[in-house]
Each structure stands twice: as structure tokens, then as C-alpha cells.
N, C-alpha and C. Protein backbone atom coordinates (compact mmCIF):
# COMPACT_ATOMS: atom_id res chain seq x y z
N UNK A 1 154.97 97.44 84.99
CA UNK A 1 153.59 97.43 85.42
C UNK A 1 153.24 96.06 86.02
N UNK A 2 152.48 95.96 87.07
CA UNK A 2 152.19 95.02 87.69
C UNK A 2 150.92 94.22 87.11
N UNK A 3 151.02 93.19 86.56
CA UNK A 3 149.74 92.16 86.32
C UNK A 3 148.66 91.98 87.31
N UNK A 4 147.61 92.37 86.35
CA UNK A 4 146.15 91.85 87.08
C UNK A 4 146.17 90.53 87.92
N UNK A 5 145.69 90.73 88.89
CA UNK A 5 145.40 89.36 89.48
C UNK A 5 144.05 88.77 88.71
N UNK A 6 144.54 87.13 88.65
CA UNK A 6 143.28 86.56 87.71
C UNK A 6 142.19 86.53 88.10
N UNK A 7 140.99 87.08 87.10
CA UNK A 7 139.65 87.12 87.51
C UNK A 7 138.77 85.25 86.90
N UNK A 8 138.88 84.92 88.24
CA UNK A 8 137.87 83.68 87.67
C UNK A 8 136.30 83.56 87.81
N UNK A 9 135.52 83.21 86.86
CA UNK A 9 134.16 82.85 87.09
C UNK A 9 134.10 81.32 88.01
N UNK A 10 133.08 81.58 88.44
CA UNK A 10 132.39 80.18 89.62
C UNK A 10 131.45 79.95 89.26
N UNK A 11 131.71 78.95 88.55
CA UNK A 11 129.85 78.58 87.94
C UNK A 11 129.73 76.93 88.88
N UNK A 12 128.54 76.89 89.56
CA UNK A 12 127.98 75.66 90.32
C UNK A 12 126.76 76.14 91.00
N UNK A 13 125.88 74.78 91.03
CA UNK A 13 124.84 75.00 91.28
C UNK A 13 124.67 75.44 92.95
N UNK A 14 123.58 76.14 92.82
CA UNK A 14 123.62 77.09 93.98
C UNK A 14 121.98 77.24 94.75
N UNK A 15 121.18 76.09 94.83
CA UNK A 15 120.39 76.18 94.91
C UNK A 15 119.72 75.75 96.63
N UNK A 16 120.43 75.21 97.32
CA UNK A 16 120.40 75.06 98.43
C UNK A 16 121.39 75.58 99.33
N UNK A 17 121.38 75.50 100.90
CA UNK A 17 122.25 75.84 102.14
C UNK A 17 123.49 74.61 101.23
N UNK A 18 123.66 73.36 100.87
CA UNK A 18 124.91 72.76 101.23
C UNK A 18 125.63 73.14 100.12
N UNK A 19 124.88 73.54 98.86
CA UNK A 19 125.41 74.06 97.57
C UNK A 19 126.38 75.20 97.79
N UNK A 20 125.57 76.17 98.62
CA UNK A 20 126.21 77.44 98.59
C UNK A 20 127.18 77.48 99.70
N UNK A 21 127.19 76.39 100.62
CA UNK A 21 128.03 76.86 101.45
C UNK A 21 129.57 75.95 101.04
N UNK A 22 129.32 74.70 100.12
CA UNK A 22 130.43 74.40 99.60
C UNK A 22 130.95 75.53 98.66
N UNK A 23 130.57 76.32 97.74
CA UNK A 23 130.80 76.68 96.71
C UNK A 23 131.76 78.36 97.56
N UNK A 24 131.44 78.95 98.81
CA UNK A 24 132.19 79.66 99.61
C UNK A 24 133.15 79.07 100.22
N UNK A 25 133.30 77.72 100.17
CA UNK A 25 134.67 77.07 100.95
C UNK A 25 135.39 77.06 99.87
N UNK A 26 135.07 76.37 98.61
CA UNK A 26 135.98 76.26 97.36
C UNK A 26 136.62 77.77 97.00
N UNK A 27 135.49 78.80 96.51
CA UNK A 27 135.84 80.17 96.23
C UNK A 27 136.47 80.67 97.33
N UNK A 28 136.47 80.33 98.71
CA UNK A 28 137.67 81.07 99.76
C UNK A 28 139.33 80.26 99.25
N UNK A 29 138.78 79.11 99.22
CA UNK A 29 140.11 78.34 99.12
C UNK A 29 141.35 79.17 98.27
N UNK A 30 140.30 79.28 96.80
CA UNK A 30 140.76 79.93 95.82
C UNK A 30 141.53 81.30 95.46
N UNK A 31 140.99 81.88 96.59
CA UNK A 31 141.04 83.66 96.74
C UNK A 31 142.72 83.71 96.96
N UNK A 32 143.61 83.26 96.99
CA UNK A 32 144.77 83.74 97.50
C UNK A 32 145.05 83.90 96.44
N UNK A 33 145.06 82.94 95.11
CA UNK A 33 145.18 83.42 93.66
C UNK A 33 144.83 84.07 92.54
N UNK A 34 143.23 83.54 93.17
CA UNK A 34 142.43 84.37 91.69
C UNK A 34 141.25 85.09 92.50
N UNK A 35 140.92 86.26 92.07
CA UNK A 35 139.78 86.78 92.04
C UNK A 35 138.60 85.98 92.17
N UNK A 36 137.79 85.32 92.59
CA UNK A 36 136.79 84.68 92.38
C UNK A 36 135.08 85.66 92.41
N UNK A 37 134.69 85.62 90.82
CA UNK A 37 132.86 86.20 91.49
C UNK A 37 132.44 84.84 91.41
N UNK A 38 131.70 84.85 92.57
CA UNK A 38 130.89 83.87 92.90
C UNK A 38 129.24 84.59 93.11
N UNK A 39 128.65 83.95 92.09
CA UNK A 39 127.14 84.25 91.78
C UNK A 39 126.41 84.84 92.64
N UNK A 40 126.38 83.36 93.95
CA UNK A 40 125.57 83.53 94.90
C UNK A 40 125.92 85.04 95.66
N UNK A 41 127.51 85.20 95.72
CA UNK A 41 127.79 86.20 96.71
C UNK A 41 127.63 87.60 96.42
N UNK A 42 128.38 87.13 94.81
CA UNK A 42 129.06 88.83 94.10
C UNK A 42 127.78 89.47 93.03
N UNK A 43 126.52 88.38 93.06
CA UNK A 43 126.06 88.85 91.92
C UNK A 43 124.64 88.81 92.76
N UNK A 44 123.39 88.35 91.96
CA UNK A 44 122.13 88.38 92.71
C UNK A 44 121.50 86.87 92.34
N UNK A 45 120.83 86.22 93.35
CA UNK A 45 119.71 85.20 93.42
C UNK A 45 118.11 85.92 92.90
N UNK A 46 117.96 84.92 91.77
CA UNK A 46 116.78 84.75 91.37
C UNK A 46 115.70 84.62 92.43
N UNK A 47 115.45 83.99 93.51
CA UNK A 47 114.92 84.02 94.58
C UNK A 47 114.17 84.74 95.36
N UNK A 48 115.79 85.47 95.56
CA UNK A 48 115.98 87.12 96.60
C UNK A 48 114.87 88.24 95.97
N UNK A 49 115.14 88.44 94.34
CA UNK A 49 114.72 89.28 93.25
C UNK A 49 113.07 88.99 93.96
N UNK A 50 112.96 87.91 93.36
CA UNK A 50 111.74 87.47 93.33
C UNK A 50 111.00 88.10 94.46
N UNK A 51 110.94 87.42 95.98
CA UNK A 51 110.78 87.34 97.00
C UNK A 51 110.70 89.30 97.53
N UNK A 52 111.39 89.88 96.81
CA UNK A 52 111.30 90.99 97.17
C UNK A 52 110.47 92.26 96.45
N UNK A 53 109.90 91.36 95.33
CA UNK A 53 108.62 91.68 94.43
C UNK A 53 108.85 92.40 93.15
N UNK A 54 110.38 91.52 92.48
CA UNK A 54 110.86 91.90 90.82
C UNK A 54 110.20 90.62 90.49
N UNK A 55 109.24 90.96 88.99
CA UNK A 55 109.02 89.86 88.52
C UNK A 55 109.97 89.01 87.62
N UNK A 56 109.17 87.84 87.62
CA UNK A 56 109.94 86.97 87.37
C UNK A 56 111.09 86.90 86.17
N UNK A 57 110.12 88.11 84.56
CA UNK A 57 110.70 87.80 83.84
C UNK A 57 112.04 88.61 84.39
N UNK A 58 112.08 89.87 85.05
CA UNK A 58 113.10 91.34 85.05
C UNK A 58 114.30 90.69 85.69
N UNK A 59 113.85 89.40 86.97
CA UNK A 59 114.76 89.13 87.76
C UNK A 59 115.49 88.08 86.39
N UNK A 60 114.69 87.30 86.39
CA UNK A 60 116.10 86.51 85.09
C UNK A 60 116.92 87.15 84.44
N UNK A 61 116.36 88.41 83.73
CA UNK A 61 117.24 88.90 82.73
C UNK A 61 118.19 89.65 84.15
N UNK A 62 118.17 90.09 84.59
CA UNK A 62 119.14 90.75 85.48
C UNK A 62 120.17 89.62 85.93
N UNK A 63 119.72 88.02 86.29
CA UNK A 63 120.78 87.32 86.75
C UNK A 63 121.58 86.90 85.45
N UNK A 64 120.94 86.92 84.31
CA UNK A 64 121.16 86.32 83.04
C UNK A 64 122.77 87.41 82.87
N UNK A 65 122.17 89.06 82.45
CA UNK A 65 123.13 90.16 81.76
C UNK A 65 124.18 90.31 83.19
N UNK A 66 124.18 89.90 84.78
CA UNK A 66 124.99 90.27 85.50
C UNK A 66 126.07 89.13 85.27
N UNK A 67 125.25 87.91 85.06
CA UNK A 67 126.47 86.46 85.15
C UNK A 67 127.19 86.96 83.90
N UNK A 68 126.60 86.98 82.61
CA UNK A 68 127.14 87.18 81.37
C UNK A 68 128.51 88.08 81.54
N UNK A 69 128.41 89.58 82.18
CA UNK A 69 129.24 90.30 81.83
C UNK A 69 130.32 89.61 82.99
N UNK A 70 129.94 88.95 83.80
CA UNK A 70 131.20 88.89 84.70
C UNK A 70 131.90 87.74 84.18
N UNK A 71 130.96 87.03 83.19
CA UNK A 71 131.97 86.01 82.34
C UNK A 71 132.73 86.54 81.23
N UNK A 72 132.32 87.86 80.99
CA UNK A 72 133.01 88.17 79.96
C UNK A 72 133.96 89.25 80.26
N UNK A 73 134.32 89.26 81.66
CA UNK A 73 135.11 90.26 82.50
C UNK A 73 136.24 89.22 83.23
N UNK A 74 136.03 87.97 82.67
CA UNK A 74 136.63 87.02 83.45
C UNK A 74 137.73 86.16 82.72
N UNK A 75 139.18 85.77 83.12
CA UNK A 75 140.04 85.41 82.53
C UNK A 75 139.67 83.69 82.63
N UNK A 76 139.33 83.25 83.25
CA UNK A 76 139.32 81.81 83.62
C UNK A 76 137.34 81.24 84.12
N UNK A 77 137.42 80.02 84.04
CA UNK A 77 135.52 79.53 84.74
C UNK A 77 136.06 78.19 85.29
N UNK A 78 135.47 78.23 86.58
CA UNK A 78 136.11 76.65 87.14
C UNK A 78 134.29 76.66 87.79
N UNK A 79 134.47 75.19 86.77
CA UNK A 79 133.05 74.73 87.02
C UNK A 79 132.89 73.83 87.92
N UNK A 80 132.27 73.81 88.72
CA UNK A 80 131.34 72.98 90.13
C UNK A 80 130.47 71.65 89.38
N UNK A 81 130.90 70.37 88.64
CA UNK A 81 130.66 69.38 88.34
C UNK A 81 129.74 68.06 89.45
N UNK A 82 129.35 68.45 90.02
CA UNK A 82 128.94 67.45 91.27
C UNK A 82 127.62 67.37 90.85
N UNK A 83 127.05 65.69 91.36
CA UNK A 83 125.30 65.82 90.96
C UNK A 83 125.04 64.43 89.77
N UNK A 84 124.73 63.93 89.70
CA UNK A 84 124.11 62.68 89.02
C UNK A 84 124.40 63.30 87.30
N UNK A 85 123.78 64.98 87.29
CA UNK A 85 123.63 65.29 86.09
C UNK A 85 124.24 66.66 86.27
N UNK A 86 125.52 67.59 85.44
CA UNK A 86 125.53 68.43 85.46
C UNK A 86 124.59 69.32 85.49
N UNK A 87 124.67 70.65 86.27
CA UNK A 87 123.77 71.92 86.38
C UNK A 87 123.82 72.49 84.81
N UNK A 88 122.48 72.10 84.44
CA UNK A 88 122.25 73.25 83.49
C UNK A 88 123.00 74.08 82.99
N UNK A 89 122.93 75.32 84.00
CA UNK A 89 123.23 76.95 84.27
C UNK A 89 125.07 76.33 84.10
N UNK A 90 125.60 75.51 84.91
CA UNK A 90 126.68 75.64 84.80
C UNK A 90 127.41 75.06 82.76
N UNK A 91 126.60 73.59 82.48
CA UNK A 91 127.01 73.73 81.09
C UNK A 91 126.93 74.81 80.22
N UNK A 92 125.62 75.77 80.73
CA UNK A 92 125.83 76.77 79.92
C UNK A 92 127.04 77.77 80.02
N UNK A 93 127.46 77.95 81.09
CA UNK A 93 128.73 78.86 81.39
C UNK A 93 129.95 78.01 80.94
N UNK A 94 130.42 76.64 81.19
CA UNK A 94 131.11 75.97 80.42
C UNK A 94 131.49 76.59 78.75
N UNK A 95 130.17 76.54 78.08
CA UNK A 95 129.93 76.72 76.81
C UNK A 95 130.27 78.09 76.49
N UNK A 96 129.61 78.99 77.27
CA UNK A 96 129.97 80.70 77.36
C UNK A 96 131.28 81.01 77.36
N UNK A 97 132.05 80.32 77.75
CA UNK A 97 133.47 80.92 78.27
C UNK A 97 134.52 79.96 77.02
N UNK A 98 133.94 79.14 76.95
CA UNK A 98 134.31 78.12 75.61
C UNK A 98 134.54 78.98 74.24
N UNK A 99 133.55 79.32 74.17
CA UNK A 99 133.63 80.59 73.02
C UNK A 99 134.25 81.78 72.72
N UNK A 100 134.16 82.26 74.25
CA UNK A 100 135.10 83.45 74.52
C UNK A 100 136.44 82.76 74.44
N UNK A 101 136.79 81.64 74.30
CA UNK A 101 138.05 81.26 74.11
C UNK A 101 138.84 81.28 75.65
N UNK A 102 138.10 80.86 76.92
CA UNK A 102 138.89 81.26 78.13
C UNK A 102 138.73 80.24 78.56
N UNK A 103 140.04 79.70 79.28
CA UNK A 103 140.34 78.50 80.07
C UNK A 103 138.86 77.76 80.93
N UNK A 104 138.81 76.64 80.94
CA UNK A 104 138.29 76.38 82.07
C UNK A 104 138.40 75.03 82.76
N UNK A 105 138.13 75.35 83.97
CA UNK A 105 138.24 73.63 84.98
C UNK A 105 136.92 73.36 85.73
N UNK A 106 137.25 72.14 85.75
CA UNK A 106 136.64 71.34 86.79
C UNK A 106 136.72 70.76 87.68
N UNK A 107 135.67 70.65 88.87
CA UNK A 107 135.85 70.14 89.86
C UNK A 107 135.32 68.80 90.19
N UNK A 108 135.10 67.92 90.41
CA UNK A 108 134.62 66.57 90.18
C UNK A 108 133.93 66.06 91.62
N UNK A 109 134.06 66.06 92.61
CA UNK A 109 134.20 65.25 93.79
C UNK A 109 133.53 64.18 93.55
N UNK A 110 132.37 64.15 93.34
CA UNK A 110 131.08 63.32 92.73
C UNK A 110 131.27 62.20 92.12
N UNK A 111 131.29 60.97 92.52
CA UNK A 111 131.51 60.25 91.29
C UNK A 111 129.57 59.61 90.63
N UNK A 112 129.26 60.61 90.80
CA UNK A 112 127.67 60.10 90.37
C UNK A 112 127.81 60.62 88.89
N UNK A 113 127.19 59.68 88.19
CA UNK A 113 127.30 60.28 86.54
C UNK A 113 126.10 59.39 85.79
N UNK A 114 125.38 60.09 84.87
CA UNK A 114 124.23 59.50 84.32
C UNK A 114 124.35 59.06 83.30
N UNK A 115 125.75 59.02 82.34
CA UNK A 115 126.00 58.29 81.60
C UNK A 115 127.00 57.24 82.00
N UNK A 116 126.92 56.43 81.13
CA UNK A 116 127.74 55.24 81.94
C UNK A 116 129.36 55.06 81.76
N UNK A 117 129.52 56.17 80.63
CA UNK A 117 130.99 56.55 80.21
C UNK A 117 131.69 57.83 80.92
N UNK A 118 130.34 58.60 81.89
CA UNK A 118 131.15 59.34 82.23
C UNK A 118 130.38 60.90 81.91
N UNK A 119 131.36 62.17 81.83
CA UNK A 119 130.81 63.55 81.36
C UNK A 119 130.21 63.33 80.31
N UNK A 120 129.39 64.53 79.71
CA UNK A 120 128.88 64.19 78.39
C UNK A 120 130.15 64.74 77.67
N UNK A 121 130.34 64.33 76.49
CA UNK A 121 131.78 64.91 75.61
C UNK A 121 131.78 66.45 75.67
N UNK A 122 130.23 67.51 75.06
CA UNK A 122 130.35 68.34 75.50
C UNK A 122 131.14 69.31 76.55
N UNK A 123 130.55 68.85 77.86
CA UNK A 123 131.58 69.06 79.24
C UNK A 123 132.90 68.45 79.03
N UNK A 124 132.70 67.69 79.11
CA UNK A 124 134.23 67.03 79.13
C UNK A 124 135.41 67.84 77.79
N UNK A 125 134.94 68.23 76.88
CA UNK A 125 136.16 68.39 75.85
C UNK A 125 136.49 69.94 76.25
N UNK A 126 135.30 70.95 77.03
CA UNK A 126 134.78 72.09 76.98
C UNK A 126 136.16 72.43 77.97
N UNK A 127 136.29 70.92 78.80
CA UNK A 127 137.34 71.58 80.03
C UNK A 127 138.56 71.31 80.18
N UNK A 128 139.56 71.96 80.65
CA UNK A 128 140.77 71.95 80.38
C UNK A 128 141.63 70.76 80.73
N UNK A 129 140.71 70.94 82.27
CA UNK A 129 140.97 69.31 83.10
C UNK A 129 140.26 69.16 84.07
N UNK A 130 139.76 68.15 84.57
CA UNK A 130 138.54 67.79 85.46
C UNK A 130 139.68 67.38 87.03
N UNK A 131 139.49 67.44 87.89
CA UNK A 131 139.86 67.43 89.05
C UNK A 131 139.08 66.77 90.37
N UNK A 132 139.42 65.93 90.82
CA UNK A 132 138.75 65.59 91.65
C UNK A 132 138.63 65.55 93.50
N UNK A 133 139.24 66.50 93.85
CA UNK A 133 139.39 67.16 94.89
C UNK A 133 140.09 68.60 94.87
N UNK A 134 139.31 69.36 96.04
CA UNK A 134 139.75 70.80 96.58
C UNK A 134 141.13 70.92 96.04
N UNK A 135 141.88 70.09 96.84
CA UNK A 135 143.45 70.78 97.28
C UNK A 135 144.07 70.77 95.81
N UNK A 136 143.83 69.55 94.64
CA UNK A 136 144.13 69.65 93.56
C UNK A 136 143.81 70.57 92.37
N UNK A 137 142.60 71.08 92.85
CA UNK A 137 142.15 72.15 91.99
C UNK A 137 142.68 73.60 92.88
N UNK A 138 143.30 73.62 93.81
CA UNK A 138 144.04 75.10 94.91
C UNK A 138 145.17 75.21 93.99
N UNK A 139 146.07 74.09 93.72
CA UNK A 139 147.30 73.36 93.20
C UNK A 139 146.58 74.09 92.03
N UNK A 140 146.37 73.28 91.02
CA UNK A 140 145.90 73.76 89.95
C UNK A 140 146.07 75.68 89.39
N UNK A 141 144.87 75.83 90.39
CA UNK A 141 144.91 77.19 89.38
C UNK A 141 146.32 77.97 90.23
N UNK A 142 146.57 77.55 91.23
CA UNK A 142 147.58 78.14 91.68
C UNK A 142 149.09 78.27 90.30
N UNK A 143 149.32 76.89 89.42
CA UNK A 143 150.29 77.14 88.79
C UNK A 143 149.55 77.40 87.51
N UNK A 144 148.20 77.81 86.99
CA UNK A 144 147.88 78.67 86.07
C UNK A 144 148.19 79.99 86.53
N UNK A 145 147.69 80.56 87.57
CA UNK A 145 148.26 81.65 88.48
C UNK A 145 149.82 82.75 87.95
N UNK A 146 150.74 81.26 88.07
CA UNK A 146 151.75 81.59 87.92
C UNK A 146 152.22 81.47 86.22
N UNK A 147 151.59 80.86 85.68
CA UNK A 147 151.66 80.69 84.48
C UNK A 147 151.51 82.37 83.50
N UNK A 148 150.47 82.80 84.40
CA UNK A 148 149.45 83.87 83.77
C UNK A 148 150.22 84.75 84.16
N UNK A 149 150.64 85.38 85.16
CA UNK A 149 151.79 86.04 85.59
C UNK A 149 153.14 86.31 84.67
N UNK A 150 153.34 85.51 84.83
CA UNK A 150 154.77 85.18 83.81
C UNK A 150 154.44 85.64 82.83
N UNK A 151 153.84 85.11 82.08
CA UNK A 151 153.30 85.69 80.41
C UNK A 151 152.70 86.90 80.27
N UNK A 152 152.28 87.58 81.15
CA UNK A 152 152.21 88.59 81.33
C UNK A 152 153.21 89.52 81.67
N UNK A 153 154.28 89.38 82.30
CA UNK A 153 155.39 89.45 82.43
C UNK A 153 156.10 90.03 81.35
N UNK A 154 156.09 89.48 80.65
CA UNK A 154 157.41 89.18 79.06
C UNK A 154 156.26 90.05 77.88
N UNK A 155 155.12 90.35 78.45
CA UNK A 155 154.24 90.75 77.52
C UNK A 155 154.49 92.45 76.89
């Protein structure tokens, strides 16, 4: 039997044009290996909901129970770390997938940080390994990829 290709979560903030259009270059990058849902694309904006006349509370819980299950449909979370202060939404998915016991990474580019040591320990212990460019995090899950394969393999 042939192994699933890996399903990864994309958690990063997504709140502007440069957010979302990095976060489709990273998640294309990615696609040759893993599955990627990406929020903005695969799931729904709070915004959109809004704007199209779901109130406020119906649209949260809908982005809330759609992110949830696709984290919990998801083998891996490579978190989008960029920003003075981690995203919220993203420590919380950090933490979500932490529990579920499923891998996760980071992406770094940023060297802006609001503590003076760095991630908060939280983030930082939550992740498998922090990365600080594209091609290293392609590299990356590419030989989890193969890792996951294999062991699946012999399984």
C-alpha cells in the first residue's frame, strides 16, 4: 500500500496583501512534498464571513472548528514566525498541534524579536526547529518527507 502524502498545517499571520501572498509562495514551495492547507486559501477569512453578512460571533466559530479539524487532520504545523511579536492565532496552533503530539517547524526570516533573548520558551521548545530561510525549510520538510515515508514503509 502506498503512503499518504504528508498533510501539513500553515499557521501564519494572514492579515494583509504581503502576509498572504508570502504565505502562497512558502505553501507553493512546499507542495511537492506535503499537502499544505493553508487557511487563507483552503479554509475561510473572518473578513470575507463577515463582509458577506455572517455575524461576527458564527464567523469565528466557523474559522475556529474549520482550522481545528484541519489541525487535527494534519500530520505536521510549520509555523510562519515573522513580526516583532509572534501571531497570536499562530502560538495558538503551535500549542494545538503540541498536544496532539505532531511535529512542528518554523520559519524565522525576521530577525525582529521583543524579547531580548529571543522566542518566548513557549514557541521556541513547542518547535522542532526554527529555520531561517525558504530553501532551508523546502530542505527540511523535504527529508521529514522522506523520513515519514520510510516509516511508513516498514509499518
Amino acid at each position: 500500500m502506498q503512503p499518504h502524502k504528508i498533510k501539513a498545517y500553515f499557521a501564519a499571520p494572514l492579515f494583509n496583501d504581503r502576509e498572504r501572498l508570502f504565505n502562497e509562495f512558502v505553501a507553493g514551495k512546499l507542495s511537492t512534498n506535503v499537502d499544505v492547507f493553508l487557511p487563507q486559501r483552503d479554509g475561510s477569512l473572518i473578513v470575507n464571513m463577515i463582509e458577506a453578512g455572517v455575524s461576527h460571533a458564527v464567523a469565528e466559530h466557523r474559522v475556529f472548528e474549520q482550522d481545528r479539524k484541519a489541525m487535527i487532520a494534519s500530520d505536521l504545523l510549520i509555523a510562519i514566525l515573522d513580526g516583532g511579536h509572534i501571531d497570536e492565532g499562530v502560538a495558538f496552533e503551535i500549542g494545538y498541534m503540541c498536544a496532539l503530539g505532531r511535529p512542528c517547524v518554523g520559519l524565522q526570516t525576521d530577525v525582529r524579536r521583543a524579547l531580548p533573548f529571543g522566542n518566548n520558551p513557549m514557541i521556541a521548545q513547542g518547535l522542532y526547529e526554527i529555520l531561517a530561510d525558504v530553501d532551508s525549510l523546502v530542505a527540511w520538510i523535504a527529508k521529514f518527507a522522506e523520513r515519514y515515508r520510510l516509516s511508513s514503509l516498514r509499518a
